[in-house]
C-alpha atoms as a PDB file:
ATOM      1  CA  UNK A   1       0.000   0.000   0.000  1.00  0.00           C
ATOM      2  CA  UNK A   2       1.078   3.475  -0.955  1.00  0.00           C
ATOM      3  CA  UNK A   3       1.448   6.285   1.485  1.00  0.00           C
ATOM      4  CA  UNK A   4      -0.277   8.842  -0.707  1.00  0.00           C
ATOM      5  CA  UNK A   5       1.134  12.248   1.385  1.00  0.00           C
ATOM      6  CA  UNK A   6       4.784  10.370   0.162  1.00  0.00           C
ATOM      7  CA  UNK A   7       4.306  10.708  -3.478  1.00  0.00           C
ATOM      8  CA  UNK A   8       1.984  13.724  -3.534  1.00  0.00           C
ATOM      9  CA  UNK A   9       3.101  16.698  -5.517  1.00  0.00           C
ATOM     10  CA  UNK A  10       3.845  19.427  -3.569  1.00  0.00           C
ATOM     11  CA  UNK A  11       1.834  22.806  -4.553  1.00  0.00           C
ATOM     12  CA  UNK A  12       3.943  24.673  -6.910  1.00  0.00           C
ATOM     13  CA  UNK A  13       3.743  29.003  -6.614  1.00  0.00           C
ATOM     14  CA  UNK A  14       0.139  30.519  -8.299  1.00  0.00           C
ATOM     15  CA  UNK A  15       0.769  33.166 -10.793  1.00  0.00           C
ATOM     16  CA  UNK A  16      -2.927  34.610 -11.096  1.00  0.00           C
ATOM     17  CA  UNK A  17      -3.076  37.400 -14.062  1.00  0.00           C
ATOM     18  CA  UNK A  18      -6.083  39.863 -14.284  1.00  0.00           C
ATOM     19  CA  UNK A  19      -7.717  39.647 -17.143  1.00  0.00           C
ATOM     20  CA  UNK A  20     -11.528  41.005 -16.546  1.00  0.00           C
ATOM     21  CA  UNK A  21     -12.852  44.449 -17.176  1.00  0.00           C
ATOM     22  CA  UNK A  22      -9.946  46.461 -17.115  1.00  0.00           C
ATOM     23  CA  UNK A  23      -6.685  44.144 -16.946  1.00  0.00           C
ATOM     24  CA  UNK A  24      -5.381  42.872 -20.100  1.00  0.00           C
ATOM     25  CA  UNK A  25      -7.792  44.939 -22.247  1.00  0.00           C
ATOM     26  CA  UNK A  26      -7.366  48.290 -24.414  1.00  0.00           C
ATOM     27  CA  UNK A  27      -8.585  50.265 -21.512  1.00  0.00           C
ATOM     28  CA  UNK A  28      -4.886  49.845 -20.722  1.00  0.00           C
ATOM     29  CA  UNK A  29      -3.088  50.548 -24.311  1.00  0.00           C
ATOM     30  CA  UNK A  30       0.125  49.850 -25.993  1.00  0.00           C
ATOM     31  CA  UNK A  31       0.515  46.647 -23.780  1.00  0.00           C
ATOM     32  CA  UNK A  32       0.690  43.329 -25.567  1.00  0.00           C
ATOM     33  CA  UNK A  33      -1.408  41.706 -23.225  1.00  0.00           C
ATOM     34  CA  UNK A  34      -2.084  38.211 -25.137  1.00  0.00           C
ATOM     35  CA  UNK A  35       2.010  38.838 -24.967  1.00  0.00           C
ATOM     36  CA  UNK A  36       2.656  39.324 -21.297  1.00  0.00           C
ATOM     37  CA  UNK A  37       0.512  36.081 -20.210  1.00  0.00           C
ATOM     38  CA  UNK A  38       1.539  33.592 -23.271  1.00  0.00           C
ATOM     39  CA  UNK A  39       5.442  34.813 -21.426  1.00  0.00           C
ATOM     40  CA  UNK A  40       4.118  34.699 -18.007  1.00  0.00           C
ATOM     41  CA  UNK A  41       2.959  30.313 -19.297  1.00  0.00           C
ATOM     42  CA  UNK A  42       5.941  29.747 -21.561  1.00  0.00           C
ATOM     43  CA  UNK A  43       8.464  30.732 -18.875  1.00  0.00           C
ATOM     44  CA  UNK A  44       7.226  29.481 -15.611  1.00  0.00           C
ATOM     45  CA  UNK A  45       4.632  26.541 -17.168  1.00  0.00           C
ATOM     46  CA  UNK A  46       6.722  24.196 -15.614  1.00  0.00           C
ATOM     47  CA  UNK A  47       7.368  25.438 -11.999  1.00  0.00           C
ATOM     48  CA  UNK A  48       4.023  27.684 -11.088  1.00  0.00           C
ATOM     49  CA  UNK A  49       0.537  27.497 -12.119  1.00  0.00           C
ATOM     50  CA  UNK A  50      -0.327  30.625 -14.133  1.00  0.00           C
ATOM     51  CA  UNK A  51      -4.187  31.583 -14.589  1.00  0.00           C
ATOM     52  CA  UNK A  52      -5.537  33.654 -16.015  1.00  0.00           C
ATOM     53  CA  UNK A  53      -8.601  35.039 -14.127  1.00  0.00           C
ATOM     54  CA  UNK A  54     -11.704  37.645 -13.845  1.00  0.00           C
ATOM     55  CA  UNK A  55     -11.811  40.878 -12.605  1.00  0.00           C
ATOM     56  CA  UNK A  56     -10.071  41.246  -9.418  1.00  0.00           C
ATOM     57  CA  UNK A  57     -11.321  44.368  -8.535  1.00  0.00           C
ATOM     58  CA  UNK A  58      -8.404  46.171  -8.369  1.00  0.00           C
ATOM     59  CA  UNK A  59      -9.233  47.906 -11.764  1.00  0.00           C
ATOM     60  CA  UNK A  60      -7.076  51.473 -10.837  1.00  0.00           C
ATOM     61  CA  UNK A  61      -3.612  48.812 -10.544  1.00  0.00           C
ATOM     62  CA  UNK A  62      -4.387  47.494 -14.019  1.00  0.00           C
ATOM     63  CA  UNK A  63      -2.705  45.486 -15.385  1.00  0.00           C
ATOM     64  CA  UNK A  64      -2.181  42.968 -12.106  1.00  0.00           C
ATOM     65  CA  UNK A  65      -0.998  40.200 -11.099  1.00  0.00           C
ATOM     66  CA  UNK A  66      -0.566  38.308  -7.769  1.00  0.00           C
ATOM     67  CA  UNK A  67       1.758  35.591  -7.104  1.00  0.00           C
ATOM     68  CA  UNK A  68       1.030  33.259  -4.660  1.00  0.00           C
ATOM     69  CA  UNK A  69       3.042  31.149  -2.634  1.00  0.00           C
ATOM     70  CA  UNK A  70       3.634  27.120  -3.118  1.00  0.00           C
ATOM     71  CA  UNK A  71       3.255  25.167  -0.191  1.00  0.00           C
ATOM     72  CA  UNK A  72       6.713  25.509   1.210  1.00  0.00           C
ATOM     73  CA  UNK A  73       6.618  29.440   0.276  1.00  0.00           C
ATOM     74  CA  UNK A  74       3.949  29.309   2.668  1.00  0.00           C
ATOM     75  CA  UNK A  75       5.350  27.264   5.148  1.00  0.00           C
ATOM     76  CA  UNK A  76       7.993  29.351   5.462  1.00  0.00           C
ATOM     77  CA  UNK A  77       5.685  32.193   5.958  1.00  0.00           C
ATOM     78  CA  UNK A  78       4.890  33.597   2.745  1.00  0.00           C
ATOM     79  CA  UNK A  79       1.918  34.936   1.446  1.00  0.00           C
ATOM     80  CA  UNK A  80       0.204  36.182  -1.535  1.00  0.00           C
ATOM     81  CA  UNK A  81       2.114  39.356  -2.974  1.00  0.00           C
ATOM     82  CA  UNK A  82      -0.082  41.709  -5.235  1.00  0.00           C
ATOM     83  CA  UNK A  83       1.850  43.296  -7.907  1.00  0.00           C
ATOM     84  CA  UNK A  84      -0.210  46.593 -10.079  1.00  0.00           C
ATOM     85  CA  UNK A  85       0.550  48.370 -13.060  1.00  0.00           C
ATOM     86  CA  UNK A  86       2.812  45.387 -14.599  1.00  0.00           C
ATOM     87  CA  UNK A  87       2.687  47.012 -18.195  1.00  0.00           C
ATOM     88  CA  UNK A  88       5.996  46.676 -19.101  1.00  0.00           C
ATOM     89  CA  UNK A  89       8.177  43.522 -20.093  1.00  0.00           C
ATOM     90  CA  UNK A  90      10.574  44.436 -18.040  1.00  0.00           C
ATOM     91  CA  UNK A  91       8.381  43.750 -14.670  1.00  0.00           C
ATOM     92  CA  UNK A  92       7.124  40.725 -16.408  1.00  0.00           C
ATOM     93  CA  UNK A  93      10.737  39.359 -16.360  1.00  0.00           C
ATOM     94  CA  UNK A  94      11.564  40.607 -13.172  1.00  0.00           C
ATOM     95  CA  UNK A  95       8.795  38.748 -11.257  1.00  0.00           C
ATOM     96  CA  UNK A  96       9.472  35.341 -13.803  1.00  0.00           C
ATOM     97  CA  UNK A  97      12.879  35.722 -12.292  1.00  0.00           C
ATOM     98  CA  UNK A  98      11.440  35.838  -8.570  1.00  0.00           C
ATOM     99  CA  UNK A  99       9.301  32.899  -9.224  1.00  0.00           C
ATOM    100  CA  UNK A 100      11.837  31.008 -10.573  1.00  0.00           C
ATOM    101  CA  UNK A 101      14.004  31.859  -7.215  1.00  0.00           C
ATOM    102  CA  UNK A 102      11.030  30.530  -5.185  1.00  0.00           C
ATOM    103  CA  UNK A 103       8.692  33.460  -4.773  1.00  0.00           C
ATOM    104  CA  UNK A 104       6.923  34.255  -1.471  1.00  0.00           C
ATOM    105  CA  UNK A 105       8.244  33.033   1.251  1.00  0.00           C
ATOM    106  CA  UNK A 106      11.502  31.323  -0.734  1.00  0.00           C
ATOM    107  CA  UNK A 107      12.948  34.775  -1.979  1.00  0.00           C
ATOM    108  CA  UNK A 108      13.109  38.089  -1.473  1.00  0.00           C
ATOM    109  CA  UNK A 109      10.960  40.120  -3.510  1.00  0.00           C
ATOM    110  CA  UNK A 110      13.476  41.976  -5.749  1.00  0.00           C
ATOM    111  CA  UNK A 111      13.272  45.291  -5.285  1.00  0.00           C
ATOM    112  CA  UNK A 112      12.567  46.695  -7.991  1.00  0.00           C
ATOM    113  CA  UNK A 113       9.000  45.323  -7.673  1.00  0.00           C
ATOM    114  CA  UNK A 114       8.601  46.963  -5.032  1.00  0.00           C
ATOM    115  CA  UNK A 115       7.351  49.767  -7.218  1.00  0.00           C
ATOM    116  CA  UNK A 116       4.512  47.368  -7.954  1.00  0.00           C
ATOM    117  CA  UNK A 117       3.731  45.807  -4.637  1.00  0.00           C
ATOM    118  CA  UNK A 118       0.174  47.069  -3.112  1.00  0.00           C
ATOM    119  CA  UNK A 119      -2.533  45.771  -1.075  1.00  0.00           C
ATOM    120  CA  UNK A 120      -6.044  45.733  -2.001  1.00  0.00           C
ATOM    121  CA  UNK A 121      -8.666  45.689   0.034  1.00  0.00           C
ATOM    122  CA  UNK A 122      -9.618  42.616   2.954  1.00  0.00           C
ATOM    123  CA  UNK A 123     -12.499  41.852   0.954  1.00  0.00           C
ATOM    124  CA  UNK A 124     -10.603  41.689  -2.748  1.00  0.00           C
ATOM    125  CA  UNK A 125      -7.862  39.708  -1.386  1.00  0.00           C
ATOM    126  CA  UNK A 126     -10.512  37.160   0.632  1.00  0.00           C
ATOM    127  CA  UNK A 127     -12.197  36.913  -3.066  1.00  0.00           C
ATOM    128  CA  UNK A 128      -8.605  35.552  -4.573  1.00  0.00           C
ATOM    129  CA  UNK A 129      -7.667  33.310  -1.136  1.00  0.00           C
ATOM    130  CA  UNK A 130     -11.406  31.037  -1.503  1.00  0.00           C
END
């Protein structure tokens, strides 16, 4: 008999990527937006999950994304980081980098992302956590 905790996968870092009414739409132009999340997947398919999902009601951070931690990440005491106004490929790198380091919780946020870091409301951030 197998011990199925032994051969589980453990839970790799979230990459979740606005794409609703404001995020990854003209309202924000001159960003390749089918672009930035086809890099986001081609880069870090094979260590994070990225998604793309709805509205997360952070519509004045547009475009945003929030990486979560894996498992360990969170373990280790990391927690969700929510990064606004990625519109440039530079910041897209930057955070495939930190995800590729570990992300939350397994690196330190670099900082130039710092310049993107904010925190949305209890309720918006409760929304992404369920």
């Amino acid at each position: 008999m197998t011990d199925r905790a032994a051969v589980r996968t453990p839970s790799p870092p979230t990459v979740s990527v606005c794409r609703g009414c404001c995020c990854g739409t003209p309202k924000v132009p001159g960003v390749d937006h089918p672009g930035q999340l086809a890099d986001l997947r081609r880069e870090l398919g094979r260590i994070a999950t990225v998604r793309a999902v709805e509205c997360l009601d952070a519509c004045e951070q547009a475009n945003v994304i929030v990486v979560q931690p894996s498992a360990e990440g969170r373990r280790s005491g990391g927690r969700p980081v929510w990064l606004g106004l990625v519109n440039d490929p530079d910041a897209v790198a930057d955070i495939t980098s930190w995800v590729r380091a570990g992300g939350p919780g397994l690196a330190e946020t670099p900082d130039i992302l710092d310049l993107y870091v904010f925190r949305p409301s209890r309720r918006v951030q409760a929304g992404l956590e369920h």
